[in-house]
Structures are given as structure tokens and as C-alpha cells.
Protein backbone atom coordinates (compact mmCIF):
# COMPACT_ATOMS: atom_id res chain seq x y z
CA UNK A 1 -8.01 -41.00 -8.36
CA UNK A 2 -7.15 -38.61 -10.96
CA UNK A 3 -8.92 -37.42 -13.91
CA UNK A 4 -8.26 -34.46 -16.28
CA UNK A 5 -11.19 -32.66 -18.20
CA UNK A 6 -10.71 -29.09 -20.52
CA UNK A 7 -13.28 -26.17 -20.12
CA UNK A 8 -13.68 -23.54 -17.37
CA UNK A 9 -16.90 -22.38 -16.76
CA UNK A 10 -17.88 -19.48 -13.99
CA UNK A 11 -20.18 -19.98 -11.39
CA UNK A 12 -21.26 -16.78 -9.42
CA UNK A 13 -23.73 -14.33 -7.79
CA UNK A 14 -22.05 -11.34 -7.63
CA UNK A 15 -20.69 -8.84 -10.26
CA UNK A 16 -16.67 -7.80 -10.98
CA UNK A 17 -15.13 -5.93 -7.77
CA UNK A 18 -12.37 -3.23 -8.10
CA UNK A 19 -9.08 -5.05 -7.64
CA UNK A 20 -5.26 -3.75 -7.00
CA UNK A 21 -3.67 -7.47 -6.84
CA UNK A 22 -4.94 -11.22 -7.10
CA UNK A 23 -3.01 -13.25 -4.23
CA UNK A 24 -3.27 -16.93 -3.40
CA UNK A 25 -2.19 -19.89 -6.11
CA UNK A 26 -3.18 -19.15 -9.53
CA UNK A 27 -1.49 -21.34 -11.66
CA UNK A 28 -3.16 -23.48 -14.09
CA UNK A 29 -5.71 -26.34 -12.84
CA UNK A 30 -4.52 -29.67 -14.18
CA UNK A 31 -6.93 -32.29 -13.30
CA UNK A 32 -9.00 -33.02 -10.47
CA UNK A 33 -9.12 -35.87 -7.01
CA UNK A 34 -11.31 -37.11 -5.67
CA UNK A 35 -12.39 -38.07 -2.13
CA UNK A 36 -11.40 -34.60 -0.67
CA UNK A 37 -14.65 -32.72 -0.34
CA UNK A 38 -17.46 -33.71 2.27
CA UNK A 39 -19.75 -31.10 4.12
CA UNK A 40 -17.91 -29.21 6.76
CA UNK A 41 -14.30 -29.95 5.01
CA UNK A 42 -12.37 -27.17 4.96
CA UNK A 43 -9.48 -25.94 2.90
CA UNK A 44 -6.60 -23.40 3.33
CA UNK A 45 -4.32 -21.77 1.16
CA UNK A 46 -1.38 -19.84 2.55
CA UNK A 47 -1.32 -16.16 0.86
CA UNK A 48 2.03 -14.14 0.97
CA UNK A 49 0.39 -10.41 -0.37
CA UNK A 50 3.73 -8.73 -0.71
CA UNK A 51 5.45 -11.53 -2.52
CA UNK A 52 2.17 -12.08 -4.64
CA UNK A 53 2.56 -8.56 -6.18
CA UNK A 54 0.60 -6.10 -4.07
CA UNK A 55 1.94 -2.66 -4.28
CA UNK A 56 -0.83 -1.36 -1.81
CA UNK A 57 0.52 0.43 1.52
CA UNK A 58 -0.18 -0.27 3.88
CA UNK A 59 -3.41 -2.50 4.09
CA UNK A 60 -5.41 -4.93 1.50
CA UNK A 61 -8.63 -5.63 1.41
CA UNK A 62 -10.55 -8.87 -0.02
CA UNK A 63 -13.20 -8.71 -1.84
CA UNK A 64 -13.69 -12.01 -3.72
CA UNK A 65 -12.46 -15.35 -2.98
CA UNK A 66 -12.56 -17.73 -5.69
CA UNK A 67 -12.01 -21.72 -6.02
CA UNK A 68 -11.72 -24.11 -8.80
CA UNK A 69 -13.95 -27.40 -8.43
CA UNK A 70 -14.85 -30.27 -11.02
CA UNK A 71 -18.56 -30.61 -11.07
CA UNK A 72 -21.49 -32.38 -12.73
CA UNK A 73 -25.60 -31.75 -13.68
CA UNK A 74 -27.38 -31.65 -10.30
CA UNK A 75 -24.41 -30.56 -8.00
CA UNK A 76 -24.76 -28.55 -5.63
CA UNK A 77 -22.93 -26.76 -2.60
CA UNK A 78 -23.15 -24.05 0.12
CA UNK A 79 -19.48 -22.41 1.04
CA UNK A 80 -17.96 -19.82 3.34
CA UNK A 81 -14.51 -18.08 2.84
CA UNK A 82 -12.52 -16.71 5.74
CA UNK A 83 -9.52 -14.92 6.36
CA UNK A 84 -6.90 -16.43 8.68
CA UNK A 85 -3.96 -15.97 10.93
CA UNK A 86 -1.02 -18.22 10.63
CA UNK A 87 0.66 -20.01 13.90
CA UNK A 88 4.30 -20.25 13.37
CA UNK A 89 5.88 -23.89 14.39
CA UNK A 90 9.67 -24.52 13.69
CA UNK A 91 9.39 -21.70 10.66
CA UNK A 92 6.19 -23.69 8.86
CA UNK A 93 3.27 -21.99 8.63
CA UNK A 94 -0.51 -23.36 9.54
CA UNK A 95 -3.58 -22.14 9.62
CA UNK A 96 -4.73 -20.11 12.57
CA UNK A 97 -7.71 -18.14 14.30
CA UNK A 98 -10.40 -16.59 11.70
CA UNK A 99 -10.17 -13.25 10.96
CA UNK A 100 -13.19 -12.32 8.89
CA UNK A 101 -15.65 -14.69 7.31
CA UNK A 102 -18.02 -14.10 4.47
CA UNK A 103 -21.34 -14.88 4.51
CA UNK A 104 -22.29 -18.20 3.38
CA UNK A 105 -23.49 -18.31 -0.40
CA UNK A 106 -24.79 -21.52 -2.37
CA UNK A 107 -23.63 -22.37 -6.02
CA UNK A 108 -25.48 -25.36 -8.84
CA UNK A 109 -26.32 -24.91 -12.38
CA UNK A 110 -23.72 -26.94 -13.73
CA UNK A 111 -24.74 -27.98 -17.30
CA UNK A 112 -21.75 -30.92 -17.96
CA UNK A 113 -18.99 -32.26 -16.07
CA UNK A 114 -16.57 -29.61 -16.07
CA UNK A 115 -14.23 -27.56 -14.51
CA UNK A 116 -15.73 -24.65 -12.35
CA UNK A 117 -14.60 -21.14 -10.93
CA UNK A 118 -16.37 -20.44 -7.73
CA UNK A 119 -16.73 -16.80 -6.62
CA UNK A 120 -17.41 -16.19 -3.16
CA UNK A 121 -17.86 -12.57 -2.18
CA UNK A 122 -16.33 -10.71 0.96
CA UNK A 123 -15.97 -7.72 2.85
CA UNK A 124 -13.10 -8.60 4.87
CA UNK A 125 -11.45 -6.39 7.64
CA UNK A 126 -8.58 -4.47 6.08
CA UNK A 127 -5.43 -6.77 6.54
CA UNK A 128 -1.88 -5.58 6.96
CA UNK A 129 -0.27 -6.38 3.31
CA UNK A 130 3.48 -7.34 5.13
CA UNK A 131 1.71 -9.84 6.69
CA UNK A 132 1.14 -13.86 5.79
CA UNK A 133 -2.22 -15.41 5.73
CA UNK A 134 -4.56 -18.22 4.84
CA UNK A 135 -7.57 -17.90 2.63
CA UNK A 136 -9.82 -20.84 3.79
CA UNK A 137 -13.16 -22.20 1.92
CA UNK A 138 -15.55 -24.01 4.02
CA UNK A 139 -18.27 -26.77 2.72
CA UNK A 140 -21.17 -25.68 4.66
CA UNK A 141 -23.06 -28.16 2.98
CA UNK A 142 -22.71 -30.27 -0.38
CA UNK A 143 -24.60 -33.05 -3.03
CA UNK A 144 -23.86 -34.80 -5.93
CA UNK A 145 -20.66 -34.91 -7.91
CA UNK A 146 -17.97 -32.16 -6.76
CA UNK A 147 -14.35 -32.61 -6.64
CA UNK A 148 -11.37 -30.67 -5.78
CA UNK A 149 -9.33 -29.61 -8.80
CA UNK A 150 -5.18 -29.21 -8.46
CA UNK A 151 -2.21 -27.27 -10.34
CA UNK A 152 0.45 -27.97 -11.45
CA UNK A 153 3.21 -29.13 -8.36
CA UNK A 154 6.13 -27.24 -9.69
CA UNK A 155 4.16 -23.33 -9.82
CA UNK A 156 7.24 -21.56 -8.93
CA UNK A 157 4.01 -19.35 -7.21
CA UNK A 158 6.40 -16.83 -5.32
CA UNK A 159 5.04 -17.24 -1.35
CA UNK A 160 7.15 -18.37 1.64
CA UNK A 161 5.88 -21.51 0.70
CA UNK A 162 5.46 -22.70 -2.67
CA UNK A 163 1.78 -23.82 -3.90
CA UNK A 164 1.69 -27.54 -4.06
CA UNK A 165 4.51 -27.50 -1.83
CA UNK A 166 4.69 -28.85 2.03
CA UNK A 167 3.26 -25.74 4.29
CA UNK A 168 1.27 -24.21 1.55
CA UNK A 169 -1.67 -26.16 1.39
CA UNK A 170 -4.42 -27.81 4.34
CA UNK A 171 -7.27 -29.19 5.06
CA UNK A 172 -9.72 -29.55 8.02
CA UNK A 173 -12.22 -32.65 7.97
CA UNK A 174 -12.88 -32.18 11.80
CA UNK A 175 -9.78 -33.73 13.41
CA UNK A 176 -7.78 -30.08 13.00
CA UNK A 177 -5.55 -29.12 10.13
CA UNK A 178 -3.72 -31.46 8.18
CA UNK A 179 -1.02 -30.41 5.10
CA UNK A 180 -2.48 -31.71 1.72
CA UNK A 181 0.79 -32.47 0.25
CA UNK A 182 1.54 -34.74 3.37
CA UNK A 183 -2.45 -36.42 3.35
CA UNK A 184 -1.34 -37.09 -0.59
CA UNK A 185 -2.95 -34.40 -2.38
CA UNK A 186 -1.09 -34.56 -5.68
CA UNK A 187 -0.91 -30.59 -6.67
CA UNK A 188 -1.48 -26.99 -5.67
CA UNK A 189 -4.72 -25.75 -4.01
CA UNK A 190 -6.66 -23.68 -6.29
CA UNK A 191 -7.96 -20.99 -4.10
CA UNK A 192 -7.19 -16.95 -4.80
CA UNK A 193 -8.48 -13.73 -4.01
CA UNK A 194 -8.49 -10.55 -5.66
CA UNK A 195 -7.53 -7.97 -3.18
CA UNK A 196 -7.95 -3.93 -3.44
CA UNK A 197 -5.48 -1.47 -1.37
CA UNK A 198 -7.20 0.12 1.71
CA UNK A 199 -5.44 2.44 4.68
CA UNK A 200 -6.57 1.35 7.95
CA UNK A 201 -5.11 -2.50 8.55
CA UNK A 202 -5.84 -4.31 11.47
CA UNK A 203 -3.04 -4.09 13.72
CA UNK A 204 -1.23 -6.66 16.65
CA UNK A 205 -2.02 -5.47 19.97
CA UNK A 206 -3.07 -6.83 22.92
CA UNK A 207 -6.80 -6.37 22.15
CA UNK A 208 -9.29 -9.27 20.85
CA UNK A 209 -8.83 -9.44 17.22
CA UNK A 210 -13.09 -8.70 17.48
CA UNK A 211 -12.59 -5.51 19.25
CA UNK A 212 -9.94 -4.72 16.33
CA UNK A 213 -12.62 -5.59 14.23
CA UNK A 214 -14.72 -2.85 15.54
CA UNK A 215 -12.99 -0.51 15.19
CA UNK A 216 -11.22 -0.58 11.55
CA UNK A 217 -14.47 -2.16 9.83
């Protein structure tokens, strides 16, 4: 069911990071459905850096993730964001192995029923900007009234795949991922990052991407 409110308030722990680019689907939230969000859901966004407007050469770097959410008085959640790889099937991009997570941070305080801008701090291994990705928000845990907001379908948001679009968007209740647009999601996923330029990318290679890790952290 859909339902439309106004304001946009800011829910957050951490202070204003240094930022080069802001990748991921920022369009304009429209409304909100419900029946998306349980503890342990998890949703993906696919990021395109280049294509998104980075300039950086020849790594990025994340340092906050951020989410829109509908929530009420009393709500309350725990969420992690990750960085992931894509697996390429037929020329459609999912969502792949983790990256990087964040640690886990908890957000409530909501005074009214509103519209809500989570802010999820990282630290995230320096990615290679030519590359595609997924930024992915994880309920670790989550009570009372929180819904998933949605843009606009038609964002024109410049990424291999179009936000709201099929391929752009998934989710993860436990069964694997599943594209939004195809479950009946009925916009754009809100998630973006802001992203600063940094020189030492992780690179492909037969190594473990933890061993990568290791050594450009």
C-alpha cells in the first residue's frame, strides 16, 4: 500500500565527511510501501561511479551511506551498509560477494510520522571508480512503524541500469536476491553514498578479496 507524506527530517550519529561525488539513486522520494522491511531484510542498490559523476582517478572511497525510510514516535532500528560486487548473468547485474561492511549503528528519535534520511557511516576499502557496484543496507534488527520510501520510476538516474528500473534495485529476505521492480516495488530505491577520491583501489587478481583488503586498507 502506498502512502505519500511531505517533510524530511535527518537522523544521524556522525558529523559531515569530505566528499568528491554522491553515487547511488538520488532522485526525489515520492511516497512510501509498505510490507518491505523486517529484521535481517536486506536491500541493494546498483551504483555506476563513473556514470554518477565521479571525476576521481583512479579509486573512490565511501564514507557515508545514506537511506530514506518513513517512520513514526517509538521506531526504532539497527542497520549495516556494505559494499558489493556484482555477478554478471546474460548482461543484468545482481548483487554479489561483500566487499566492506560498516559497523552496525542504531537510529530512533522520530518525533512524527515522517520521512527520514538515515546516515550510516563507513570506512570502506578504496574501490576502483570504472567499476559497477551495489551499496546494500541491512536490518540488523527493527520495531515499530518503519517503511521503505521510493522515487520517482522514470529518474533518468544515469547508471547501466536505471533506478526504479529492472536490474537496479534488490532485496534479500533470506531466500537470496530478488529484483524489487519484479517482487512489485513501485519506484526507485533510495539508497546513496557520498564518495571521496582515494589512490590505491582494490584490484582483480587471483588473491581473496580479504587478503586485498589487507593490504590497500
Amino acid at each position: 500500500m502506498r502512502f505519500t507524506m511531505m517533510l524530511l527530517f535527518i537522523l544521524t550519529c556522525t558529523t559531515a565527511v569530505a566528499q568528491d561525488c554522491i553515487i547511488g539513486n538520488s532522485d526525489a522520494v515520492d511516497a512510501y510501501d509498505t510490507g518491505w522491511i523486517e529484521a535481517s531484510a536486506r536491500f541493494a542498490q546498483l551504483v555506476d561511479p563513473v556514470s554518477g559523476g565521479c571525476v576521481c582517478s583512479p579509486g573512490f572511497l565511501v564514507g557515508e551511506v545514506h537511506l530514506s525510510l518513513y517512520m513514526d514516535v517509538g521506531a526504532s532500528l539497527q542497520v549495516q551498509a556494505h559494499l558489493l560486487d556484482y555477478i554478471d548473468e546474460a548482461g543484468t547485474l545482481s548483487p554479489g560477494p561483500i566487499l566492506d561492511s560498516s559497523v552496525p549503528v542504531t537510529f530512533d528519535g522520530a518525533s512524527a510520522l515522517d520521512l527520514y534520511e538515515i546516515v550510516i557511516p563507513c570506512n570502506f576499502v578504496c574501490a576502483l571508480l570504472t567499476e559497477s557496484y551495489f551499496l546494500a543496507v541491512e536490518f540488523v534488527g527493527v520495531s515499530g512503524f518503519v517503511e521503505m520510501a521510493y522515487t520517482d520510476v522514470n529518474t533518468g538516474v544515469p547508471m547501466k541500469r536505471a533506478a526504479g528500473g529492472l536490474g537496479s534495485s534488490y532485496t534479500d529476505v533470506g531466500g537470496g536476491w530478488v529484483d524489487m521492480v519484479e517482487a512489485g516495488f513501485p519506484g526507485g530505491l533510495p539508497i546513496t553514498a557520498t564518495a571521496s577520491c582515494c589512490g590505491d583501489p582494490i584490484i582483480e587478481g587471483i588473491d581473496t578479496w580479504g587478503a586485498i583488503k589487507r593490504v590497500y586498507r
